[in-house]
PDB file of N, CA and C in Angstrom:
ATOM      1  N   UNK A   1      38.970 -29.512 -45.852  1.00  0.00           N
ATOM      2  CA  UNK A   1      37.726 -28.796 -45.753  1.00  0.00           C
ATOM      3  C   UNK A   1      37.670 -27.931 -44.492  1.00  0.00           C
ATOM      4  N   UNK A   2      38.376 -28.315 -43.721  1.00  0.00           N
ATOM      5  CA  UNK A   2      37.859 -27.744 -42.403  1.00  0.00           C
ATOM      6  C   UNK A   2      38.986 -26.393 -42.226  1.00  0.00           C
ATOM      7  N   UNK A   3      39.766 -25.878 -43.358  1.00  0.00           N
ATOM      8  CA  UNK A   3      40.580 -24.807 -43.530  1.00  0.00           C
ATOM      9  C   UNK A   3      40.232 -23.908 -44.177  1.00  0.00           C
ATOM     10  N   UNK A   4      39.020 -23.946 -44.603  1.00  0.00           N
ATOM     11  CA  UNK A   4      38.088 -23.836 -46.007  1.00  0.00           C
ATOM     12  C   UNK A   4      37.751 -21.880 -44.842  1.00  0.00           C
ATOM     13  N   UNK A   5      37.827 -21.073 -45.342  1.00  0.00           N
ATOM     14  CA  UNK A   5      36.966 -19.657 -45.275  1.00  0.00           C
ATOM     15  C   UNK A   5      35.376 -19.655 -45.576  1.00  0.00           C
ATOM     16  N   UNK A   6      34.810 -19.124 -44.878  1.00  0.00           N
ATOM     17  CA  UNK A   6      33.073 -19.298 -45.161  1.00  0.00           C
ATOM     18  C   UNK A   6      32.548 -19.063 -46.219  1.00  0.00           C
ATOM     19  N   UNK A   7      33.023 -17.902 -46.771  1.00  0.00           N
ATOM     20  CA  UNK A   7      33.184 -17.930 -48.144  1.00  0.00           C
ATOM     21  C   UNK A   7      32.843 -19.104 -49.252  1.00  0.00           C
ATOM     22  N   UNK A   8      33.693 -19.685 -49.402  1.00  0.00           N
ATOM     23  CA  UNK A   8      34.510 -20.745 -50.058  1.00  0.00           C
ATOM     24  C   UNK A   8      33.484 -21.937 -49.804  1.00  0.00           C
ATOM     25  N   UNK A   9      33.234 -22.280 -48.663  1.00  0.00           N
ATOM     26  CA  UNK A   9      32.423 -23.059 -47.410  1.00  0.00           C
ATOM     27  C   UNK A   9      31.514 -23.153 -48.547  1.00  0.00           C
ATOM     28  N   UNK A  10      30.542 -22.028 -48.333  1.00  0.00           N
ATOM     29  CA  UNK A  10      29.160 -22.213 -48.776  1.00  0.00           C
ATOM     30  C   UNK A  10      28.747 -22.252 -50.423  1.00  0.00           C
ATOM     31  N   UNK A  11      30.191 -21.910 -50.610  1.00  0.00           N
ATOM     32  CA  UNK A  11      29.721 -22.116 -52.166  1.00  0.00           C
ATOM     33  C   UNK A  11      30.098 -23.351 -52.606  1.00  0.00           C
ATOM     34  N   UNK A  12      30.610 -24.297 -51.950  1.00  0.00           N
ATOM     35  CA  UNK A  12      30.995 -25.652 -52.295  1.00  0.00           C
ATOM     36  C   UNK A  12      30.027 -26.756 -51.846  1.00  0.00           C
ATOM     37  N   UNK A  13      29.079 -26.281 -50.895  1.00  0.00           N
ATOM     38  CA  UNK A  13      27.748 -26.620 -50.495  1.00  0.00           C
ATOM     39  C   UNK A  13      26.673 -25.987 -50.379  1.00  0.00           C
ATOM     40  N   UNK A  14      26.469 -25.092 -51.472  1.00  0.00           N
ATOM     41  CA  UNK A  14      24.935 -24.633 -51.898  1.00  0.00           C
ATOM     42  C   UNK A  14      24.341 -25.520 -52.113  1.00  0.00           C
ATOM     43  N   UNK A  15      23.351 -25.548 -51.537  1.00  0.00           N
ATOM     44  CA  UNK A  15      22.629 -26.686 -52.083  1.00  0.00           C
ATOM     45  C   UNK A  15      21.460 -26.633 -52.705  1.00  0.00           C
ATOM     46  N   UNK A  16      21.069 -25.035 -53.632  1.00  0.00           N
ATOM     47  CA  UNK A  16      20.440 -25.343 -54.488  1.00  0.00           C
ATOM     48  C   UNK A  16      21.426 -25.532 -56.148  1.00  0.00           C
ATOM     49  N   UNK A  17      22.674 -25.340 -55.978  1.00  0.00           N
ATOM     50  CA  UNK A  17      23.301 -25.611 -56.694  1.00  0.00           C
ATOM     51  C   UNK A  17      23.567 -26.865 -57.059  1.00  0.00           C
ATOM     52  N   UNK A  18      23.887 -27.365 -56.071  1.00  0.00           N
ATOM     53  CA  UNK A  18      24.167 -29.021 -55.865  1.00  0.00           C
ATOM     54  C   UNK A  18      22.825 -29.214 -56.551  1.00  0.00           C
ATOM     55  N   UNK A  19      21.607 -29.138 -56.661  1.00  0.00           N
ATOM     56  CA  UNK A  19      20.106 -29.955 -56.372  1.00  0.00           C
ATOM     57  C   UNK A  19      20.266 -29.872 -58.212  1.00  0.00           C
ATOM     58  N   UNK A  20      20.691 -28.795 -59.039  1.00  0.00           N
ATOM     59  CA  UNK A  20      21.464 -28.460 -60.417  1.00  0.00           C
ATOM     60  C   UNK A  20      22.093 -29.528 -60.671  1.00  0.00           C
ATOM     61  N   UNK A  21      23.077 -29.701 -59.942  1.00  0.00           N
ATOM     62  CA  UNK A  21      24.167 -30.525 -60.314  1.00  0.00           C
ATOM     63  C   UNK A  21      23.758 -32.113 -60.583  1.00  0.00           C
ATOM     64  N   UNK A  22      22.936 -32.392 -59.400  1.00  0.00           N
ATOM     65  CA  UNK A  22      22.280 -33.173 -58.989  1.00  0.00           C
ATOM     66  C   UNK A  22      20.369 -33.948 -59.824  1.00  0.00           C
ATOM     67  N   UNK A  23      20.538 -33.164 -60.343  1.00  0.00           N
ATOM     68  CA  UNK A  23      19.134 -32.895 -60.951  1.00  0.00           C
ATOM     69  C   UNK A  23      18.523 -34.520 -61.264  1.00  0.00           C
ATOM     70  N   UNK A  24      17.519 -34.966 -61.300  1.00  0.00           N
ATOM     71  CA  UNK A  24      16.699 -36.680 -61.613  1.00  0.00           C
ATOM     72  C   UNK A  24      16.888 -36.653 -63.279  1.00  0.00           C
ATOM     73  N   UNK A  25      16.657 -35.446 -63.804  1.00  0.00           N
ATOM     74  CA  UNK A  25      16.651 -35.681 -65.387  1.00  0.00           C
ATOM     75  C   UNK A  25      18.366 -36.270 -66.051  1.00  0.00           C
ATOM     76  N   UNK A  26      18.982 -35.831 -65.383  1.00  0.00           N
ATOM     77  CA  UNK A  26      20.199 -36.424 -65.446  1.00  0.00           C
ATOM     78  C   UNK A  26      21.046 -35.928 -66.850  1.00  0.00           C
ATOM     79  N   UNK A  27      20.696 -34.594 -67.647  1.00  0.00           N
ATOM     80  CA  UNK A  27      21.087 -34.317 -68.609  1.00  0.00           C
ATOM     81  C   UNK A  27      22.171 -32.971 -68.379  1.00  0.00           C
ATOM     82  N   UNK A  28      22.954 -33.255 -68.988  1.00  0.00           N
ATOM     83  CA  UNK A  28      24.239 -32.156 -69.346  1.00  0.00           C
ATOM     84  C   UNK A  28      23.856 -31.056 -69.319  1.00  0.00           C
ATOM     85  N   UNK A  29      24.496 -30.270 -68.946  1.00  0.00           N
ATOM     86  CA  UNK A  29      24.670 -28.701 -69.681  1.00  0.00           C
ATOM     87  C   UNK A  29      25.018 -28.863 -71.288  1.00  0.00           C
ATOM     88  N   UNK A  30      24.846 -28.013 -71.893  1.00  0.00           N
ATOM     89  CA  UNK A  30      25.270 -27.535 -73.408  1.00  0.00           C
ATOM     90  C   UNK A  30      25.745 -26.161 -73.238  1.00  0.00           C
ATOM     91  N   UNK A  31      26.706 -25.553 -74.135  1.00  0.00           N
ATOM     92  CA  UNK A  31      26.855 -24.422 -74.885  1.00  0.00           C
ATOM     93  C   UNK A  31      25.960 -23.838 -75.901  1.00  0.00           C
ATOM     94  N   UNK A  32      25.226 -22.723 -75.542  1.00  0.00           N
ATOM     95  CA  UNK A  32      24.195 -22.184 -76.484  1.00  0.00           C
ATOM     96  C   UNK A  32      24.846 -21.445 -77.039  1.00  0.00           C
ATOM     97  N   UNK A  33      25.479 -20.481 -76.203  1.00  0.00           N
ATOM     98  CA  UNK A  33      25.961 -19.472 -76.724  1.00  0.00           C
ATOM     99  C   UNK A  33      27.637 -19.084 -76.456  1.00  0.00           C
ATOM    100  N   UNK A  34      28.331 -18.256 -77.565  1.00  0.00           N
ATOM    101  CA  UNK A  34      29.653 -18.197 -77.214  1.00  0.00           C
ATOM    102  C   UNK A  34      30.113 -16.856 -77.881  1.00  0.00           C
ATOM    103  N   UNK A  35      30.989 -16.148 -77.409  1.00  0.00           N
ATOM    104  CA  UNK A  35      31.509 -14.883 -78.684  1.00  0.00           C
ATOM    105  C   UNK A  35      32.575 -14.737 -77.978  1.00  0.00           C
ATOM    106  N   UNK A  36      33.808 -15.323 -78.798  1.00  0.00           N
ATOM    107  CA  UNK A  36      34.881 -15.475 -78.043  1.00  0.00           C
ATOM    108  C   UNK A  36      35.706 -13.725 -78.512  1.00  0.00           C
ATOM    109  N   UNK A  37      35.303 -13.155 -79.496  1.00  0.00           N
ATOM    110  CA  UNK A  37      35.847 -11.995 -79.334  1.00  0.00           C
ATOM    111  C   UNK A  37      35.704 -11.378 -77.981  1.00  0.00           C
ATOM    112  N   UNK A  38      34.551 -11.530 -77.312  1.00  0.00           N
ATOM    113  CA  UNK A  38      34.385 -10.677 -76.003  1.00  0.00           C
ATOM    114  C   UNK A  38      34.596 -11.526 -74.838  1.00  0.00           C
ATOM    115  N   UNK A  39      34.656 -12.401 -75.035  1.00  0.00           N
ATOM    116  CA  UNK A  39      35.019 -13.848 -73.565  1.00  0.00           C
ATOM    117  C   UNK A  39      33.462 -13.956 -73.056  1.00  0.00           C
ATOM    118  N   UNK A  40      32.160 -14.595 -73.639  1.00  0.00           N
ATOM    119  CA  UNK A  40      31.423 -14.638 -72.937  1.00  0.00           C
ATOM    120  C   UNK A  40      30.729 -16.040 -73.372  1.00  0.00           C
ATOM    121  N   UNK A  41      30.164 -17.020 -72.020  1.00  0.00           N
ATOM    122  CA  UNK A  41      29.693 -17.854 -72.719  1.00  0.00           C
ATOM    123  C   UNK A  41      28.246 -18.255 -72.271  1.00  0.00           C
ATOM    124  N   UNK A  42      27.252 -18.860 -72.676  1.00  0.00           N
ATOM    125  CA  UNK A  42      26.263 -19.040 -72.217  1.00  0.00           C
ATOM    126  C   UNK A  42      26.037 -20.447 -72.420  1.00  0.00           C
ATOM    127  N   UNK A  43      25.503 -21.444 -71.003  1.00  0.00           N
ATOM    128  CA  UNK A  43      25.037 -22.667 -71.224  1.00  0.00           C
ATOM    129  C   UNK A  43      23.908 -22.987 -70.424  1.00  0.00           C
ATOM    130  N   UNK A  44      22.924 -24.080 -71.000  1.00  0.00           N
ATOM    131  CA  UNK A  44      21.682 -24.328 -70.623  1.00  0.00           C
ATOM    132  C   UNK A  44      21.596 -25.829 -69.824  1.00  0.00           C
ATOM    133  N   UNK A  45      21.187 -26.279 -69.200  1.00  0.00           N
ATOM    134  CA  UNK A  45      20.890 -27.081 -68.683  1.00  0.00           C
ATOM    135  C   UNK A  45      19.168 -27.557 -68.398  1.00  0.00           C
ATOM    136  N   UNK A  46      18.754 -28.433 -68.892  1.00  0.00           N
ATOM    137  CA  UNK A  46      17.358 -29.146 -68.839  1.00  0.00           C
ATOM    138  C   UNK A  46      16.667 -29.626 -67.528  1.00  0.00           C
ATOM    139  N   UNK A  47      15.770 -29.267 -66.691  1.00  0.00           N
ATOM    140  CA  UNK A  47      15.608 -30.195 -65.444  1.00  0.00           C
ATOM    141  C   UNK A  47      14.429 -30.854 -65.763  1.00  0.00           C
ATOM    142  N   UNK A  48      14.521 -32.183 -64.525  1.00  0.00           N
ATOM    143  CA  UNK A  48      13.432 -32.707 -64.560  1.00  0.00           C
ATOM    144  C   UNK A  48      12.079 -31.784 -64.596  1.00  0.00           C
ATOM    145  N   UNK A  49      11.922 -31.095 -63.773  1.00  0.00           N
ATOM    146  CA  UNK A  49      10.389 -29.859 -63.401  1.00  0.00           C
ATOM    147  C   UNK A  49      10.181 -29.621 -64.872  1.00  0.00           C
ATOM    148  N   UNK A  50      11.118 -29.246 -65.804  1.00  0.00           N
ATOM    149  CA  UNK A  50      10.754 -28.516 -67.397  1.00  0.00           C
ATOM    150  C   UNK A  50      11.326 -27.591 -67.142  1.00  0.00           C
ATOM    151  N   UNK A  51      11.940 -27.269 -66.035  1.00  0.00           N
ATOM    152  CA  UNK A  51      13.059 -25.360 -66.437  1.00  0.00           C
ATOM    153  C   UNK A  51      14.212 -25.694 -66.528  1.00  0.00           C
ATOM    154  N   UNK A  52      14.914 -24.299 -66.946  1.00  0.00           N
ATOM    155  CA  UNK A  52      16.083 -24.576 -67.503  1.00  0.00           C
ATOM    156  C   UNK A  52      17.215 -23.577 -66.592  1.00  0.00           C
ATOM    157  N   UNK A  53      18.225 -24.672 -65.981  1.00  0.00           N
ATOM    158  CA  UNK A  53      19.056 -24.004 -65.870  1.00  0.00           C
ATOM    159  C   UNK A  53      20.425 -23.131 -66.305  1.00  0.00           C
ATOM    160  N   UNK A  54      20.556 -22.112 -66.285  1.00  0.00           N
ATOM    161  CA  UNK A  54      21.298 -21.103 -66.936  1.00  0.00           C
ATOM    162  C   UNK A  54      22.719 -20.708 -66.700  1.00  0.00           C
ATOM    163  N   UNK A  55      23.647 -20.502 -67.208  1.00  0.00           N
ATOM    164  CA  UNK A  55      24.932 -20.307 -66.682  1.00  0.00           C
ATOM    165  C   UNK A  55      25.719 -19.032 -67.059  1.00  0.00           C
ATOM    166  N   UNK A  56      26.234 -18.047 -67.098  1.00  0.00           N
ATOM    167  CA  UNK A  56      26.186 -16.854 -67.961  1.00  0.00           C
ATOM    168  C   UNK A  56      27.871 -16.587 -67.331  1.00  0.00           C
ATOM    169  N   UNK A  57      28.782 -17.154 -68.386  1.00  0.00           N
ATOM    170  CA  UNK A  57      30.325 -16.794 -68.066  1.00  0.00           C
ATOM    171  C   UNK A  57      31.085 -15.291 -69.035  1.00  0.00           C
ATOM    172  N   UNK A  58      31.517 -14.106 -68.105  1.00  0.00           N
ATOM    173  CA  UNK A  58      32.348 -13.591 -68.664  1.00  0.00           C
ATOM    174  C   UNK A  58      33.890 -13.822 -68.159  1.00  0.00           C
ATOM    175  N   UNK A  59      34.231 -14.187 -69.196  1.00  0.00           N
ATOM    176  CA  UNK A  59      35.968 -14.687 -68.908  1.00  0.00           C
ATOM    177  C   UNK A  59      36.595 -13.833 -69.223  1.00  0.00           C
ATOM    178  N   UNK A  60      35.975 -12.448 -69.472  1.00  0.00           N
ATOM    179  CA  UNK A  60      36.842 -10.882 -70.061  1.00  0.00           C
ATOM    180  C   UNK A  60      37.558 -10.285 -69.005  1.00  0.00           C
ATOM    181  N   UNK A  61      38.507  -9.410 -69.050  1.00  0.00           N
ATOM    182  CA  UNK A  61      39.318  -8.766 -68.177  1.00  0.00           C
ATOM    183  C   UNK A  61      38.511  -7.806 -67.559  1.00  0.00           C
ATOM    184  N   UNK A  62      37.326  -7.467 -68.099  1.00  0.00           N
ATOM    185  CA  UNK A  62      36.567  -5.657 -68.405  1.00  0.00           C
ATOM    186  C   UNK A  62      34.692  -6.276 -67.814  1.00  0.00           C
ATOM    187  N   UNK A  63      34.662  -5.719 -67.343  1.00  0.00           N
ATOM    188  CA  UNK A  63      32.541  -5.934 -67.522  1.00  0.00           C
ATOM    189  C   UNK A  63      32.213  -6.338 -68.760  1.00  0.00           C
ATOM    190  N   UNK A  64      31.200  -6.535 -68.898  1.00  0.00           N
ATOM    191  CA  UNK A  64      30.227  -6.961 -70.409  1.00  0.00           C
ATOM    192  C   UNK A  64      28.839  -7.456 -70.221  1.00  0.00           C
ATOM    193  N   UNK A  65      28.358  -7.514 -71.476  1.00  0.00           N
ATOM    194  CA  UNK A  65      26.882  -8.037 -71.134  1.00  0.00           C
ATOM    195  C   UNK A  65      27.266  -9.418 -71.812  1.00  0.00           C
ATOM    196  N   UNK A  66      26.706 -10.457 -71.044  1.00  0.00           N
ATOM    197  CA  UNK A  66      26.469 -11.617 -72.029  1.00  0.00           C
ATOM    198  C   UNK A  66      25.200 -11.945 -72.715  1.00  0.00           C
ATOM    199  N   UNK A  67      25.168 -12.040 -73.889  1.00  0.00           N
ATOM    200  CA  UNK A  67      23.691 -12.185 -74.142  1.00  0.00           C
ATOM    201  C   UNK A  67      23.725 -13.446 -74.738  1.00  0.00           C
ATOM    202  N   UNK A  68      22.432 -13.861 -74.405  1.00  0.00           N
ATOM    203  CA  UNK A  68      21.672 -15.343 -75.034  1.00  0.00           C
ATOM    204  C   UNK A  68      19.987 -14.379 -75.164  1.00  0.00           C
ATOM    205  N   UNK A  69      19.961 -15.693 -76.390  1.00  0.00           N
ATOM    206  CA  UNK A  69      17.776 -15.517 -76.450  1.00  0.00           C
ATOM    207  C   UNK A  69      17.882 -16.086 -76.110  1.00  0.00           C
ATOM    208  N   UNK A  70      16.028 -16.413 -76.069  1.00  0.00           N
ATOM    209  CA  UNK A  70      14.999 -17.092 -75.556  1.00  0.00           C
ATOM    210  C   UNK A  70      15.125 -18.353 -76.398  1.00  0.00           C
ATOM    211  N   UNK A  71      15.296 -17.923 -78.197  1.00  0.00           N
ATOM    212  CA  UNK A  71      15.368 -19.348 -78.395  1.00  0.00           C
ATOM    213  C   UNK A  71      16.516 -20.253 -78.726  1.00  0.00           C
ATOM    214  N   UNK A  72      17.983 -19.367 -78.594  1.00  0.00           N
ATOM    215  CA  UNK A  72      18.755 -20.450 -77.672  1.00  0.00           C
ATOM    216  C   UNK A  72      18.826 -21.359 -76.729  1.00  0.00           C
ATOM    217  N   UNK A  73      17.690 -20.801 -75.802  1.00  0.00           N
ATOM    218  CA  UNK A  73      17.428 -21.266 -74.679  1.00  0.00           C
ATOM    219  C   UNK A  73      16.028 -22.527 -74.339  1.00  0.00           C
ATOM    220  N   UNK A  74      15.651 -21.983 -75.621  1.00  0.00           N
ATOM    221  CA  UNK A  74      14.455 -22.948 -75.707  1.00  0.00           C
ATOM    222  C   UNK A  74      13.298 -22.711 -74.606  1.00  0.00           C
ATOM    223  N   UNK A  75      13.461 -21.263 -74.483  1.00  0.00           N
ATOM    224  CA  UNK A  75      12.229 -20.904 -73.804  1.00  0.00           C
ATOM    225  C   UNK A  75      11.312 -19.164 -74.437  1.00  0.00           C
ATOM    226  N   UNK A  76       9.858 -19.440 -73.880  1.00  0.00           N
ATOM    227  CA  UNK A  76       9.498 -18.046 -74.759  1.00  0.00           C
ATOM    228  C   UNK A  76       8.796 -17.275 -73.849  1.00  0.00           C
ATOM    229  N   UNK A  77       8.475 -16.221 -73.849  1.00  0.00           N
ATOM    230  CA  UNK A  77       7.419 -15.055 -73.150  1.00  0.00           C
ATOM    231  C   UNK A  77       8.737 -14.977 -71.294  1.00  0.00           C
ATOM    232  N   UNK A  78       7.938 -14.192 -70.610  1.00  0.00           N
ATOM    233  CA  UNK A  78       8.477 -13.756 -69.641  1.00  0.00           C
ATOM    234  C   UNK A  78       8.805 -14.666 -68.574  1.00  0.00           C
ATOM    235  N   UNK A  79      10.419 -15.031 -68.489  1.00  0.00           N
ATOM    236  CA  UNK A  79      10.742 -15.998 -66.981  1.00  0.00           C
ATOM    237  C   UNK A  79      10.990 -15.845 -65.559  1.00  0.00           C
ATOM    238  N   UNK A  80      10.870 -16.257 -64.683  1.00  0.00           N
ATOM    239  CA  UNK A  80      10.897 -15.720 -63.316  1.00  0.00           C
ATOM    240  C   UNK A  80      12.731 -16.808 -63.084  1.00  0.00           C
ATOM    241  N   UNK A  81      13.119 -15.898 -62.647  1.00  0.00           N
ATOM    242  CA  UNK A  81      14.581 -16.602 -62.873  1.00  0.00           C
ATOM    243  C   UNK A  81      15.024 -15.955 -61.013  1.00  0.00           C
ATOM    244  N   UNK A  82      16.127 -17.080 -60.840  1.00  0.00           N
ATOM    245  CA  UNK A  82      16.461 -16.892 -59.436  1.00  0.00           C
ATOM    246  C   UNK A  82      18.254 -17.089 -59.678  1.00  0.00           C
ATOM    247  N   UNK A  83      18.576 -16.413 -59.211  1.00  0.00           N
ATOM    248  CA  UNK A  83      20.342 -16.355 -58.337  1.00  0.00           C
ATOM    249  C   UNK A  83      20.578 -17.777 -57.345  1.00  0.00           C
ATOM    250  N   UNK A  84      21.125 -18.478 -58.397  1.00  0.00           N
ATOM    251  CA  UNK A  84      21.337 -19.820 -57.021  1.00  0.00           C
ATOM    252  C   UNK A  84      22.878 -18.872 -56.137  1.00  0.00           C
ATOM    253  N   UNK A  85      23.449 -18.228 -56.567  1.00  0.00           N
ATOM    254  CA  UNK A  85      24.847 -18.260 -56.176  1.00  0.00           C
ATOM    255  C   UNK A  85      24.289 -17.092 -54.931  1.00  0.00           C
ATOM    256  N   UNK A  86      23.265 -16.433 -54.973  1.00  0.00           N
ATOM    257  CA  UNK A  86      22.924 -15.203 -53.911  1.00  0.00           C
ATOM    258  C   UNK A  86      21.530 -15.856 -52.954  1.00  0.00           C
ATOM    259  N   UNK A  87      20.862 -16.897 -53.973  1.00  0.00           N
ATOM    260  CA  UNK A  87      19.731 -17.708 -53.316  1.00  0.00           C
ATOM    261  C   UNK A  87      18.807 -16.717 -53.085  1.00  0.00           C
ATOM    262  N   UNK A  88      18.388 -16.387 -54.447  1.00  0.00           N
ATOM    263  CA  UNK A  88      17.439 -14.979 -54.273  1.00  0.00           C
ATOM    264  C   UNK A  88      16.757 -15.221 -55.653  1.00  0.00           C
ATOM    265  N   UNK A  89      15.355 -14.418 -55.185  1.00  0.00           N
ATOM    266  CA  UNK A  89      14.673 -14.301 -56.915  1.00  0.00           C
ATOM    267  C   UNK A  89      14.600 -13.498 -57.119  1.00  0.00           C
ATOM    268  N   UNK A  90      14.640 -12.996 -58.865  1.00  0.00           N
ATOM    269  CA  UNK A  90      15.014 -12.114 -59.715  1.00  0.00           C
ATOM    270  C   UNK A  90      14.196 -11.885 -60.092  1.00  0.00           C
ATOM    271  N   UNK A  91      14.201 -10.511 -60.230  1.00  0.00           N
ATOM    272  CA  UNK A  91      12.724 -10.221 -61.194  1.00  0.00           C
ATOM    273  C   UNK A  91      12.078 -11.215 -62.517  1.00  0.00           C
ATOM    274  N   UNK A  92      11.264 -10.788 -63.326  1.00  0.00           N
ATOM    275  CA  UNK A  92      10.770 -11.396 -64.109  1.00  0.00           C
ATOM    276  C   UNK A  92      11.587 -10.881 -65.375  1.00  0.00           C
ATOM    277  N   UNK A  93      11.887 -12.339 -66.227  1.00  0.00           N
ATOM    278  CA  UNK A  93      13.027 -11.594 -67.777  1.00  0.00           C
ATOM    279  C   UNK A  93      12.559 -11.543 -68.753  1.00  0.00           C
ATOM    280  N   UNK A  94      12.625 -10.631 -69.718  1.00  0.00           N
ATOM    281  CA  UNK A  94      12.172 -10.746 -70.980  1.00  0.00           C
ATOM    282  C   UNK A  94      12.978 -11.249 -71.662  1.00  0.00           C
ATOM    283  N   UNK A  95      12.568 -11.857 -72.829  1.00  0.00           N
ATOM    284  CA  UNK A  95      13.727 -11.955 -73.834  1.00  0.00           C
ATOM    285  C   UNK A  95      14.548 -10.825 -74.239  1.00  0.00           C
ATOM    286  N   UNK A  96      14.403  -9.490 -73.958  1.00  0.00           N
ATOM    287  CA  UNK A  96      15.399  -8.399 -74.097  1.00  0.00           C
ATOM    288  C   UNK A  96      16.092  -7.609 -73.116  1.00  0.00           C
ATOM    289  N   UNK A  97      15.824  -8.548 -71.847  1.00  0.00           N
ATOM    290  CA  UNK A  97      16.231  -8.287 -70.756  1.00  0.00           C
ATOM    291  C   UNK A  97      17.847  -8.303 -70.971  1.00  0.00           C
ATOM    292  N   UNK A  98      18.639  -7.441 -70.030  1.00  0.00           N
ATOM    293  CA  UNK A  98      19.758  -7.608 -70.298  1.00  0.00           C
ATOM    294  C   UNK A  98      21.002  -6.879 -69.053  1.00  0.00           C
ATOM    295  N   UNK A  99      21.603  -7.433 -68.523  1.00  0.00           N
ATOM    296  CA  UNK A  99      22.731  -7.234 -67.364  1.00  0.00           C
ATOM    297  C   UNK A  99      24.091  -7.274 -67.823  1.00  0.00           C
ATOM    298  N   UNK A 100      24.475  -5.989 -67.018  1.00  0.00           N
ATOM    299  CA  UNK A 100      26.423  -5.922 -67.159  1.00  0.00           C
ATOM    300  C   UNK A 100      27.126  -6.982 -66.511  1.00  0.00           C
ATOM    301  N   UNK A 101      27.963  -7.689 -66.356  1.00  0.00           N
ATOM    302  CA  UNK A 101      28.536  -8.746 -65.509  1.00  0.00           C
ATOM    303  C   UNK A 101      29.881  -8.320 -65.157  1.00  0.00           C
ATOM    304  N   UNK A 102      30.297  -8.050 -63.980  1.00  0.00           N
ATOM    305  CA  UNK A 102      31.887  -7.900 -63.513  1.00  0.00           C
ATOM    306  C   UNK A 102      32.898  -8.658 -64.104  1.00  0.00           C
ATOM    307  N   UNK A 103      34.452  -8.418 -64.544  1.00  0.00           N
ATOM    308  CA  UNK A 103      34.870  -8.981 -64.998  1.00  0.00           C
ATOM    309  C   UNK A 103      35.368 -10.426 -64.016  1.00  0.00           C
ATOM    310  N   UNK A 104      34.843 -11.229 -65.123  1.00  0.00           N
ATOM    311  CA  UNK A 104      35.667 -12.635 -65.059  1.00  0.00           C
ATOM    312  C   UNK A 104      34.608 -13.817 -63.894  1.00  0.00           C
ATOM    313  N   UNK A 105      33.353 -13.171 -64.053  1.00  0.00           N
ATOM    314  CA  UNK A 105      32.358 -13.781 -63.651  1.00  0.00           C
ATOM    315  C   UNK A 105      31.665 -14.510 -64.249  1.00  0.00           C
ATOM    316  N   UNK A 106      30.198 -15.166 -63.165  1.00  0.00           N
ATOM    317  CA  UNK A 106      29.561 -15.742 -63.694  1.00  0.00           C
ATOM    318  C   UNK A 106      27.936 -15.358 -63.126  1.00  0.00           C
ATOM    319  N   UNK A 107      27.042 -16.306 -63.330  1.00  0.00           N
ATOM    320  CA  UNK A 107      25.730 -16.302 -62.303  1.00  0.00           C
ATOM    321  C   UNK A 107      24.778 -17.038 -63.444  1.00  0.00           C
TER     322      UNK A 107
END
């Protein structure tokens, strides 16, 4: 650990990530969504509070959008969603909200 780049550092101890990982409800992630023609995957996670945490993987060589709904997700009307990996809040999402993702990312 102590060879570790800061980088590296802080993303192995986020700790609103960890608090995810960590969560009292104690339930899994799932796969909602998948389209392996384009490499993208989407999974949900349940918390104790009642929100849901989100995972949005492109495993493509190229950008892409990943898309999931609302009722994949098991949620409806407009969400206030936050960046654990930037520790920032995001605007408010619609269900037709929709972002490019760099290749071979996540958030």
């Amino acid at each position: 650990m102590d060879r570790l780049d800061p980088f590296t550092l802080s993303l192995l101890t986020n700790d609103e990530v960890l608090a995810i990982d960590q969560d009292s409800l104690g339930r899994s992630a799932r796969r909602v969504a998948i389209d392996d023609q384009i490499h993208h995957q989407a999974w949900a996670k349940p918390l104790e509070n009642g929100s849901v945490a989100v995972g949005l993987f492109n495993t493509a060589p190229a950008a892409g959008n990943c898309v999931v709904t609302w009722e994949e997700l098991g949620l409806k009307g407009p969400q206030v969603a936050r960046d654990l990996w930037r520790q920032k809040d995001l605007e408010s999402l619609t269900e037709n909200s929709s972002r490019t993702w760099p290749r071979t990312a996540c958030a």
